[in-house]
N, C-alpha and C. Protein backbone atom coordinates (compact mmCIF):
# COMPACT_ATOMS: atom_id res chain seq x y z
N UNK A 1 -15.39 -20.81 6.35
CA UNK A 1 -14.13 -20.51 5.70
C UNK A 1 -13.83 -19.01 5.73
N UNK A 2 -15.18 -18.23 5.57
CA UNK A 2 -14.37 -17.11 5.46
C UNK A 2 -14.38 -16.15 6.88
N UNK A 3 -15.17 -16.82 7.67
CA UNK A 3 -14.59 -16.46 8.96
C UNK A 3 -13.18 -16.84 9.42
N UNK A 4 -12.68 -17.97 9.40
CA UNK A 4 -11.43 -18.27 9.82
C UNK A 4 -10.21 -17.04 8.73
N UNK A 5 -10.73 -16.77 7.45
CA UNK A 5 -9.97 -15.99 6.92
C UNK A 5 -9.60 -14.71 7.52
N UNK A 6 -11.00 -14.65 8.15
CA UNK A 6 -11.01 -13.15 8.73
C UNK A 6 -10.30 -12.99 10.02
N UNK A 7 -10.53 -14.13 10.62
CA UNK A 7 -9.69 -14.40 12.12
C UNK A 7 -7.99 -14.20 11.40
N UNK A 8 -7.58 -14.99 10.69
CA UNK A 8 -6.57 -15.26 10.87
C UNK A 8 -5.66 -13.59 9.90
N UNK A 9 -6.53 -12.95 9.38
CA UNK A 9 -6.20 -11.46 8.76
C UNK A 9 -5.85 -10.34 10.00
N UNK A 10 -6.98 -10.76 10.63
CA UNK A 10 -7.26 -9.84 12.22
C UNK A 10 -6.05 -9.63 12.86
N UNK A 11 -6.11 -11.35 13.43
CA UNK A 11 -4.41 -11.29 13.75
C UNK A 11 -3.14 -11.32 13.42
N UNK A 12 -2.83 -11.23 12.35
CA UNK A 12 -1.85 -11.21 11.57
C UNK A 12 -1.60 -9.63 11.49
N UNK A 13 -2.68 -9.06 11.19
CA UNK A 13 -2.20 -7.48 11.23
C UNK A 13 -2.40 -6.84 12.56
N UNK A 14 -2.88 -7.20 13.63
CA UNK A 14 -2.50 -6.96 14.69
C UNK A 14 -1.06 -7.33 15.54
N UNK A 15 -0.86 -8.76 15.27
CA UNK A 15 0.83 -8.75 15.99
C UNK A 15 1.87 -9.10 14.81
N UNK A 16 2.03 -9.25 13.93
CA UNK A 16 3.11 -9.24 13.12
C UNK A 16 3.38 -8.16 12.72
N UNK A 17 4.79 -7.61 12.61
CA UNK A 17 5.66 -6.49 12.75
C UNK A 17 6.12 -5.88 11.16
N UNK A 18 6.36 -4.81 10.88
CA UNK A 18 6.11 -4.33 9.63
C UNK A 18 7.34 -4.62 9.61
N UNK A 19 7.30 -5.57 8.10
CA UNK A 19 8.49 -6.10 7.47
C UNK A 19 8.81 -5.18 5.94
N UNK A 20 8.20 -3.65 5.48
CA UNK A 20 8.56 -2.98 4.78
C UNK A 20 9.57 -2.00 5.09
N UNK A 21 10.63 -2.61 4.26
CA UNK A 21 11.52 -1.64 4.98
C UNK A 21 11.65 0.24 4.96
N UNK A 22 10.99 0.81 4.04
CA UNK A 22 10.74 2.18 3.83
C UNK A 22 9.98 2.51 5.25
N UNK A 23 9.15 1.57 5.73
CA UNK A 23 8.27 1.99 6.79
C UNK A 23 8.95 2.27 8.55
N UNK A 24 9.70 1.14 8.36
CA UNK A 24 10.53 1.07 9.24
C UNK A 24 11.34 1.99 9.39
N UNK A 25 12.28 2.49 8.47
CA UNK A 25 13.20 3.65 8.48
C UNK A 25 12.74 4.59 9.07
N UNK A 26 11.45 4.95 8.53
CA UNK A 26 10.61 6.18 8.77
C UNK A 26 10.38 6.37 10.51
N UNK A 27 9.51 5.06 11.19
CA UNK A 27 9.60 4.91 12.54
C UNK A 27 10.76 5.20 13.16
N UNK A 28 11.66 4.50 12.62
CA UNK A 28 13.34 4.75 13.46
C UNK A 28 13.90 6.54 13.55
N UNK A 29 13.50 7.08 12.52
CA UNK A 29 13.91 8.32 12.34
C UNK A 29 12.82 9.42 13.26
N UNK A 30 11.62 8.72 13.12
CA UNK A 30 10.73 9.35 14.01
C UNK A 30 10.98 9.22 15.02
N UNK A 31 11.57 8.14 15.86
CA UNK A 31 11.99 7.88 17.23
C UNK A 31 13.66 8.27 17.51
N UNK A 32 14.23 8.77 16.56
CA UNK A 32 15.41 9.36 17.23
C UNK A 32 15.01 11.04 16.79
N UNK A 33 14.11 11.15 16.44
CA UNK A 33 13.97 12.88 16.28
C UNK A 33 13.34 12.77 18.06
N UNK A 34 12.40 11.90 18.04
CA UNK A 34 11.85 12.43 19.38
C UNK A 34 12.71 12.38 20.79
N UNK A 35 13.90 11.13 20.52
CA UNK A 35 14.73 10.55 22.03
C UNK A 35 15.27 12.37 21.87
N UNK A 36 16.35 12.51 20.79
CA UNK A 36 17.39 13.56 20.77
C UNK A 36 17.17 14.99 20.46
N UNK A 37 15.83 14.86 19.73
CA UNK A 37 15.16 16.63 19.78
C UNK A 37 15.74 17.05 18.52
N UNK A 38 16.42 16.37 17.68
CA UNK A 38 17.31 16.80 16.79
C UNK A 38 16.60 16.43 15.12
N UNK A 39 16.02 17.53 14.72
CA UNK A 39 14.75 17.52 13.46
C UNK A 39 15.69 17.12 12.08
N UNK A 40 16.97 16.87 12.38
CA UNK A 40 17.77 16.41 11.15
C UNK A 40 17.19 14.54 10.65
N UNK A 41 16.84 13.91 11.44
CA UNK A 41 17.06 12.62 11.61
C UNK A 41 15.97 12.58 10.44
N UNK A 42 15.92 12.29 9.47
CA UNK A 42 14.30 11.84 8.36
C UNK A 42 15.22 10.20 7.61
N UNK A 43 14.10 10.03 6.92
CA UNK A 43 13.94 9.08 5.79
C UNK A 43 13.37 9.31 4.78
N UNK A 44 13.77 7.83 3.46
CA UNK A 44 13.75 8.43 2.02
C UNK A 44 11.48 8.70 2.02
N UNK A 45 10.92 8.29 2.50
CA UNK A 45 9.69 8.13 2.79
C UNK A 45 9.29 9.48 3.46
N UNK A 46 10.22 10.60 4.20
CA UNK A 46 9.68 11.59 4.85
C UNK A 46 9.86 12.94 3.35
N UNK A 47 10.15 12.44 2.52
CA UNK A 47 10.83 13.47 1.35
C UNK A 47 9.70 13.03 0.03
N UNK A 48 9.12 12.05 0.12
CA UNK A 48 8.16 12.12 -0.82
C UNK A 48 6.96 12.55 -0.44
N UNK A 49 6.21 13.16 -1.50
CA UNK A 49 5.18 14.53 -1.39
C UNK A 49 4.21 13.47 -2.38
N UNK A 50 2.79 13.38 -1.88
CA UNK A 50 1.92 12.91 -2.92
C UNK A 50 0.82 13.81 -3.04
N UNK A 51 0.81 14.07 -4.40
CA UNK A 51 -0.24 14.90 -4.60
C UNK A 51 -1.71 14.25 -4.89
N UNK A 52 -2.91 14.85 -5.16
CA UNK A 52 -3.93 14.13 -5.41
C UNK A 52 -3.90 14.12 -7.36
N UNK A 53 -3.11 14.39 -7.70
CA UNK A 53 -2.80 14.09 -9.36
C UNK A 53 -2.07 12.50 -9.18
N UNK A 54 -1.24 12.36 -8.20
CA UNK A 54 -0.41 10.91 -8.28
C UNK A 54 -1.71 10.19 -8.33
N UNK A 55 -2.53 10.09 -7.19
CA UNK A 55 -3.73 8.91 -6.47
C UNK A 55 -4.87 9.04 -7.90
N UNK A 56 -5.49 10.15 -8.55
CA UNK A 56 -6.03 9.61 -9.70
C UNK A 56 -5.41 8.74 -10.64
N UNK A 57 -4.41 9.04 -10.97
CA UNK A 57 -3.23 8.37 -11.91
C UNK A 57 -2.92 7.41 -12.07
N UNK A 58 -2.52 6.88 -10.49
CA UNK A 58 -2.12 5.17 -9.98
C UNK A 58 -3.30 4.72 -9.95
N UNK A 59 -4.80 5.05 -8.90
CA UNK A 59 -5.63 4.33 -9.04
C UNK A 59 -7.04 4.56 -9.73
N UNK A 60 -7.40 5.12 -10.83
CA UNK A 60 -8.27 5.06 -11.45
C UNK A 60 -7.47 5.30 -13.06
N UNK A 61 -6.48 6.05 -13.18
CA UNK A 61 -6.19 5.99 -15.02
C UNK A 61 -5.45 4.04 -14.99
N UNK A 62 -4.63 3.94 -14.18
CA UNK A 62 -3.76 3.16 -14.62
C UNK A 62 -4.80 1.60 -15.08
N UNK A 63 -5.96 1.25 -13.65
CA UNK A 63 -6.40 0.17 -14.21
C UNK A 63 -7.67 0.32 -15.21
N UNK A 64 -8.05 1.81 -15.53
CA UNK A 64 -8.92 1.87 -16.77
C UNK A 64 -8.09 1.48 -18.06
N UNK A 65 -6.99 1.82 -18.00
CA UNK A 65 -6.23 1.90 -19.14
C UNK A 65 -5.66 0.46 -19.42
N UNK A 66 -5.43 -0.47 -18.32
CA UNK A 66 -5.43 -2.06 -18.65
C UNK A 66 -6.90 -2.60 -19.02
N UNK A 67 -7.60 -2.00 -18.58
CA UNK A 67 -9.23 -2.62 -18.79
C UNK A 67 -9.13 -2.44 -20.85
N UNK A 68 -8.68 -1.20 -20.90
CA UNK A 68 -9.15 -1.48 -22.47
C UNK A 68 -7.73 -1.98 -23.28
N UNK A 69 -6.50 -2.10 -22.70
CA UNK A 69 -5.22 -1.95 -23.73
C UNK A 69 -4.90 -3.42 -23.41
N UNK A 70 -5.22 -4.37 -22.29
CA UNK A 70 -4.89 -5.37 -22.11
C UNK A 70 -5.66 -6.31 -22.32
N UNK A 71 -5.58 -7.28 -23.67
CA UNK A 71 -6.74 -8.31 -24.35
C UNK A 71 -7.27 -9.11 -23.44
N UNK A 72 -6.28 -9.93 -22.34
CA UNK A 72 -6.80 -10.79 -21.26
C UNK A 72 -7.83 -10.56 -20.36
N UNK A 73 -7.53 -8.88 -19.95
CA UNK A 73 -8.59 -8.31 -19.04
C UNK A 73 -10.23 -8.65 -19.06
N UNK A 74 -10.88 -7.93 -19.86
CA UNK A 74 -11.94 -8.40 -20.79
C UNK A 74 -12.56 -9.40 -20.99
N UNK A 75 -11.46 -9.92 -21.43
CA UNK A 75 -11.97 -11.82 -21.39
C UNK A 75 -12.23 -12.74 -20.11
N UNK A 76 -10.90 -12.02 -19.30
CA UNK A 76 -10.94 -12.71 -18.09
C UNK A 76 -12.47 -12.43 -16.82
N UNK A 77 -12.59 -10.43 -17.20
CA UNK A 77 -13.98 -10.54 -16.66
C UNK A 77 -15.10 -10.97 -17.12
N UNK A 78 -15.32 -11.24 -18.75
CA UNK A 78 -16.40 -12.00 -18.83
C UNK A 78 -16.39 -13.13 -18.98
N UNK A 79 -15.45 -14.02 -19.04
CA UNK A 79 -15.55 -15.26 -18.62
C UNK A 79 -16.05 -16.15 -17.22
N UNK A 80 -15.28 -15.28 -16.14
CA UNK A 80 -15.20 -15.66 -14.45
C UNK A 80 -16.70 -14.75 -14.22
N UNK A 81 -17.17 -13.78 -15.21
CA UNK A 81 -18.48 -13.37 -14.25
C UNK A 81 -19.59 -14.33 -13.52
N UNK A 82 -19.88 -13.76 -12.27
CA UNK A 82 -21.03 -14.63 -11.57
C UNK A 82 -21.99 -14.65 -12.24
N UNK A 83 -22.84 -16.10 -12.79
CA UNK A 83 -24.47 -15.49 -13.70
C UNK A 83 -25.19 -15.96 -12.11
């Protein structure tokens, strides 16, 4: 089973085509800066700046801070733990 999962992850992110559209914009704008030479062409994705204050924030405060403020959490990991 979890080989076939892995097969079928493999290829899925190898030929299926990015259906986010922020991502896309970004490519398109990258490929008419390069056809026309012309450094005006961006997207809303070339204007955001991430700092390493965002990436602590989003991923280590935000799900410590459900671990203790959210009652289900807790329960839900010690319930489902593997013995």
């Amino acid at each position: 089973m979890v080989c076939w999962g892995m097969t079928v992850t493999v290829l899925l992110a190898l030929f299926f085509e990015e259906s986010y559209v922020p991502a896309i914009l970004a490519r398109q704008a990258k490929l008419k800066r390069d056809q026309t030479g012309d450094w005006a062409w961006h997207s809303a994705v070339d204007r955001v700046k991430i700092t390493p204050s965002d990436i602590v924030v989003r991923y280590l405060l935000r799900p410590l801070r459900m671990l203790f403020t959210e009652p289900s959490e807790p329960c839900a990991a010690f319930l489902y733990q593997e013995r």
